[in-house]
N, C-alpha and C. Protein backbone atom coordinates (compact mmCIF):
# COMPACT_ATOMS: atom_id res chain seq x y z
N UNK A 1 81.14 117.39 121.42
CA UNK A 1 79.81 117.12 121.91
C UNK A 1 79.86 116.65 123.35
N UNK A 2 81.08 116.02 123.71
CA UNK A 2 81.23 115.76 124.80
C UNK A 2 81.35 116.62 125.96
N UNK A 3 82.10 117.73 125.78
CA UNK A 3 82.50 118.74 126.53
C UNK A 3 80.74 119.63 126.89
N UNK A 4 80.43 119.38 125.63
CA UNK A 4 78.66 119.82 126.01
C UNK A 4 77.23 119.08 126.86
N UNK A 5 77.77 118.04 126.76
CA UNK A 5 77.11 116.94 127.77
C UNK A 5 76.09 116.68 126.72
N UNK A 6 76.31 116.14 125.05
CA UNK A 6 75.16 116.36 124.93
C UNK A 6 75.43 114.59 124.29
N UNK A 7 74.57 113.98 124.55
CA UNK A 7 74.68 112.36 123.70
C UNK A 7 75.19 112.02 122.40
N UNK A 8 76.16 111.10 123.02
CA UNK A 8 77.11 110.91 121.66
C UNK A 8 77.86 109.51 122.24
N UNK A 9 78.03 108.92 121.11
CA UNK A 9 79.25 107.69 121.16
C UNK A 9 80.83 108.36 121.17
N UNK A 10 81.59 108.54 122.32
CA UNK A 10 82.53 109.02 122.24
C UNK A 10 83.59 108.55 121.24
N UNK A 11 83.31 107.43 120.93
CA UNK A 11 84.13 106.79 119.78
C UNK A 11 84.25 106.88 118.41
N UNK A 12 85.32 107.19 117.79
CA UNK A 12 86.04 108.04 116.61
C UNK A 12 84.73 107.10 115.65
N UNK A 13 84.28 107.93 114.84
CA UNK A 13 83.70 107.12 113.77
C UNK A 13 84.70 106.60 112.37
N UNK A 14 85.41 107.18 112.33
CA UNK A 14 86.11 106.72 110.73
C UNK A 14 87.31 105.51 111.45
N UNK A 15 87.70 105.19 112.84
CA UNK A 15 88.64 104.22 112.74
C UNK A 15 87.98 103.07 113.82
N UNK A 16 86.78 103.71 115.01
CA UNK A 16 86.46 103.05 115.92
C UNK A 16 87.82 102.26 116.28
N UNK A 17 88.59 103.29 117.07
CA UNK A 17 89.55 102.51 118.09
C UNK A 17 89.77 103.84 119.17
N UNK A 18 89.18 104.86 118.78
CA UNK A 18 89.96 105.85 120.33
C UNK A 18 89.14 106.99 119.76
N UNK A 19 89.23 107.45 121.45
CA UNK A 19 87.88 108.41 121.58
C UNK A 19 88.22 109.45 120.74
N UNK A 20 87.06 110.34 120.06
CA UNK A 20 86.96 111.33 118.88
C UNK A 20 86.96 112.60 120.04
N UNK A 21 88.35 112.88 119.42
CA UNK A 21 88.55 114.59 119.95
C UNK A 21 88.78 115.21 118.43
N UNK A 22 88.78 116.57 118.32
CA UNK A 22 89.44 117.44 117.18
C UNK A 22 90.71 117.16 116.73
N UNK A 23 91.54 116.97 117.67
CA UNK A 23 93.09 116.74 117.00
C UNK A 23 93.18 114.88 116.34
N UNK A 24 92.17 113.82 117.36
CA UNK A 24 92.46 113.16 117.11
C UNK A 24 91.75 112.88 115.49
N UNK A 25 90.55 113.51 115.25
CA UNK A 25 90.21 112.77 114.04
C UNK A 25 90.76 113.89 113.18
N UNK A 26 91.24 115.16 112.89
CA UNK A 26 92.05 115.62 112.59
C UNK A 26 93.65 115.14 111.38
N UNK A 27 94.02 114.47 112.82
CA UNK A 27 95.70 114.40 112.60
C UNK A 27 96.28 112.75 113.18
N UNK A 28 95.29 112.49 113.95
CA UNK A 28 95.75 111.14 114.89
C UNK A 28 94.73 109.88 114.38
N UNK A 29 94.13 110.37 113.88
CA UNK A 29 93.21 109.16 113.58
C UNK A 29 93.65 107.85 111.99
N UNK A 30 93.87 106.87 112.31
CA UNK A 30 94.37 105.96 111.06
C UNK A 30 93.97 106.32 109.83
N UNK A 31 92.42 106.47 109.53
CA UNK A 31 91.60 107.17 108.39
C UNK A 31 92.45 108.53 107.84
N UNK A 32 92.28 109.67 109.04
CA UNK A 32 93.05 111.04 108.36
C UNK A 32 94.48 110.69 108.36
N UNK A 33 95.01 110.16 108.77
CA UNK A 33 96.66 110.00 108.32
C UNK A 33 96.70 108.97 107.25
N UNK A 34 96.15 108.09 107.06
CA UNK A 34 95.77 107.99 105.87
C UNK A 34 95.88 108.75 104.30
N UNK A 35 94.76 109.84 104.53
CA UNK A 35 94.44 111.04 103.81
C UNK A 35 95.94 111.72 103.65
N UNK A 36 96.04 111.68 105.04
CA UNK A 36 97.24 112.75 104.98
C UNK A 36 98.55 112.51 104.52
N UNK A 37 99.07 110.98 104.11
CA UNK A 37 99.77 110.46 103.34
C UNK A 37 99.36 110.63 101.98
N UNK A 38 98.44 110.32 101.66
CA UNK A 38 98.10 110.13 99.94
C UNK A 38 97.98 112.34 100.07
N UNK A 39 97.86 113.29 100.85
CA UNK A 39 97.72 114.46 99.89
C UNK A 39 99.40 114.71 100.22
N UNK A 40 100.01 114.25 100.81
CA UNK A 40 101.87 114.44 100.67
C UNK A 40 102.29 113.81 99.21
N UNK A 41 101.94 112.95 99.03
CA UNK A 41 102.62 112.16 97.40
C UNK A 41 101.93 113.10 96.56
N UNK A 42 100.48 113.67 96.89
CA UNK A 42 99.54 113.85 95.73
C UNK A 42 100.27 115.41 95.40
N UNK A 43 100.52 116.57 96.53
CA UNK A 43 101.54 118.00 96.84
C UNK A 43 102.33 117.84 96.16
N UNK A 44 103.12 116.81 96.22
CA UNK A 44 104.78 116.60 96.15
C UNK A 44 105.55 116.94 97.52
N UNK A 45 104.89 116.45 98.61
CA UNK A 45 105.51 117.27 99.78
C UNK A 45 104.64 118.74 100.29
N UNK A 46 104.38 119.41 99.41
CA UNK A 46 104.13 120.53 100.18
C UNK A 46 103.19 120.49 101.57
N UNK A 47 102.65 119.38 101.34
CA UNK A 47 101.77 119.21 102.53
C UNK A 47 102.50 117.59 103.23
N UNK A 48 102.68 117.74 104.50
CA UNK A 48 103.46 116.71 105.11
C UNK A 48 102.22 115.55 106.29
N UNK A 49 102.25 114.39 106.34
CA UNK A 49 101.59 114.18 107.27
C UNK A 49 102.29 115.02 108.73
N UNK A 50 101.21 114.57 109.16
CA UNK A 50 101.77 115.44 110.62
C UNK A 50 102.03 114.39 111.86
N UNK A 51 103.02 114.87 112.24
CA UNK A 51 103.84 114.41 113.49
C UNK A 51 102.80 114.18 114.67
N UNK A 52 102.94 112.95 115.16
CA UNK A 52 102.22 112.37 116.70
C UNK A 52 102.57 113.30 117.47
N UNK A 53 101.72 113.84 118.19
CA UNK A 53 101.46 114.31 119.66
C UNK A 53 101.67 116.16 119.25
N UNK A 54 101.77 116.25 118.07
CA UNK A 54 101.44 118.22 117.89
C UNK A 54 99.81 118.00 117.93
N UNK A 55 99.76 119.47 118.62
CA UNK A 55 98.64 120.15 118.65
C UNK A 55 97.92 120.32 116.97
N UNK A 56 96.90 120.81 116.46
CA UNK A 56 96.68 121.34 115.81
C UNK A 56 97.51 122.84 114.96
N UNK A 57 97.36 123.43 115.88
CA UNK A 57 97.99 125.46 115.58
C UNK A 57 100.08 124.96 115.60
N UNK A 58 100.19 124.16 115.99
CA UNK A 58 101.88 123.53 116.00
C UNK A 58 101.91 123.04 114.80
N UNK A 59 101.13 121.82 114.77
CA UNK A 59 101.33 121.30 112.83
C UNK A 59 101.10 122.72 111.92
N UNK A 60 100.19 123.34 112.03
CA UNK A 60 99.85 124.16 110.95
C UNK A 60 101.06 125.40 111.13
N UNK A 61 101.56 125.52 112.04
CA UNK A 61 102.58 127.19 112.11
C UNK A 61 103.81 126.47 111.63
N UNK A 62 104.09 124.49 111.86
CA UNK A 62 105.44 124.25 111.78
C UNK A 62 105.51 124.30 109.81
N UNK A 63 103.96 123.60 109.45
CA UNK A 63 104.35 123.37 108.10
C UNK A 63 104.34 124.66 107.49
N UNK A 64 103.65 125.56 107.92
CA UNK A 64 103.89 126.56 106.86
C UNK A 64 104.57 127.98 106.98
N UNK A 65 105.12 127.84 108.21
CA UNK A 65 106.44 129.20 108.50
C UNK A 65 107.36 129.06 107.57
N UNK A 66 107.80 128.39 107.04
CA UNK A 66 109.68 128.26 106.12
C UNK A 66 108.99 127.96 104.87
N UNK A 67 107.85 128.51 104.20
CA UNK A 67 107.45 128.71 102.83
C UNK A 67 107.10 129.62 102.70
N UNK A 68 107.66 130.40 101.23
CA UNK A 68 107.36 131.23 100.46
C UNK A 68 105.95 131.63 100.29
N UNK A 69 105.61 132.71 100.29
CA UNK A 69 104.17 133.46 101.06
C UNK A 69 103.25 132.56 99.58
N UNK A 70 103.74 132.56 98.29
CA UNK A 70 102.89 131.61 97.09
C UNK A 70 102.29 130.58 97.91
N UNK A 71 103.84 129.74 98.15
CA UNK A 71 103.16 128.12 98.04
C UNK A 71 102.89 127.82 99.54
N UNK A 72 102.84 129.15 100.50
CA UNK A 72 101.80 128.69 102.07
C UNK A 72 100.66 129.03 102.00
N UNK A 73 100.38 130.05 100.79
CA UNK A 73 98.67 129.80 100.72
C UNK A 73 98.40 129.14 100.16
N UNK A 74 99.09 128.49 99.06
CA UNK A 74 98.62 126.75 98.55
C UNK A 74 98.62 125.94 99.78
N UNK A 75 99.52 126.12 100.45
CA UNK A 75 99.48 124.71 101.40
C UNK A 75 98.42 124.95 102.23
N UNK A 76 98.41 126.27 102.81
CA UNK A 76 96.91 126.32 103.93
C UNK A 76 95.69 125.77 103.08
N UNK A 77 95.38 126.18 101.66
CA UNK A 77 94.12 126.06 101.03
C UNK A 77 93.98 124.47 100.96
N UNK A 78 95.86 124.15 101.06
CA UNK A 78 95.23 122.32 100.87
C UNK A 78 94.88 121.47 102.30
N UNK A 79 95.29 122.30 103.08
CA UNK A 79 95.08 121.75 104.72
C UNK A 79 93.53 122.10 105.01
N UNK A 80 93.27 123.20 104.55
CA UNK A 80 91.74 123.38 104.97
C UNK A 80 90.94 122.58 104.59
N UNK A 81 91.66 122.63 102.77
CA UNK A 81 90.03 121.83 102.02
C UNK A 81 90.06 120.11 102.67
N UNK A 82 91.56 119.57 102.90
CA UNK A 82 91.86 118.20 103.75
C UNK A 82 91.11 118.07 105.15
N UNK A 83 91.24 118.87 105.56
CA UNK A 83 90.69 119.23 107.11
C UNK A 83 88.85 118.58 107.03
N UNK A 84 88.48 119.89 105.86
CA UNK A 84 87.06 119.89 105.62
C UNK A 84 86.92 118.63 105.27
N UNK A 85 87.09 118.18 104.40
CA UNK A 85 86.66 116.51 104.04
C UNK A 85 86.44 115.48 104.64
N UNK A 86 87.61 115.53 106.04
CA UNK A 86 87.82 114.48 106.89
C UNK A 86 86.72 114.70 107.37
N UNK A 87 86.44 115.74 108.02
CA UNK A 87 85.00 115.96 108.74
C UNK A 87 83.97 115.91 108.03
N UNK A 88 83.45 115.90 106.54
CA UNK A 88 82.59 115.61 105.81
C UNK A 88 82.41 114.27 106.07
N UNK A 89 83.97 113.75 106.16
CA UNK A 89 83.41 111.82 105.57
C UNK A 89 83.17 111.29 106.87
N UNK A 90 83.40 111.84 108.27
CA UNK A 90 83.60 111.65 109.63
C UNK A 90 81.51 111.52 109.53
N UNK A 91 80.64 112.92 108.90
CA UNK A 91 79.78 113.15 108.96
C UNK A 91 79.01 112.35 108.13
């Protein structure tokens, strides 16, 4: 919203400590890493939190290149529907 000039509190809503970009409420934000711990125990792994300072398209090509074509469309379907939520509960 920012990049659009259009009025907004630049500040992350789910942790209010640092400004809300895509990657940050994403992947960087305390709330989604959070999330993103509890769906690694909940996988068994197949889904990993993701590493500080990757991009978006880097986390997603690193976690799911070296899996078996089955369980990387499980893992994408669980990154999306994770993805989607954060931004539901963000909303």
């Amino acid at each position: 919203m920012i990049k659009r000039n259009w009025p907004c509190d630049p500040v992350c809503k789910l942790c209010d400590q640092e400004q809300e970009t895509a990657i940050h409420l994403c992947l960087g934000c305390v709330y989604a890493r959070e999330v993103w711990t509890l769906m690694e125990d909940w996988s068994g792994g197949l889904v990993r939190v993701p590493e500080q300072g990757l991009q978006i398209e880097d986390w997603w090509r690193n976690l799911l290149m070296h899996l078996p074509k089955k369980e990387r469309r499980v893992a994408a379907a669980l990154l999306m529907y994770t993805v989607w939520n954060i931004w539901k509960e963000r909303n």
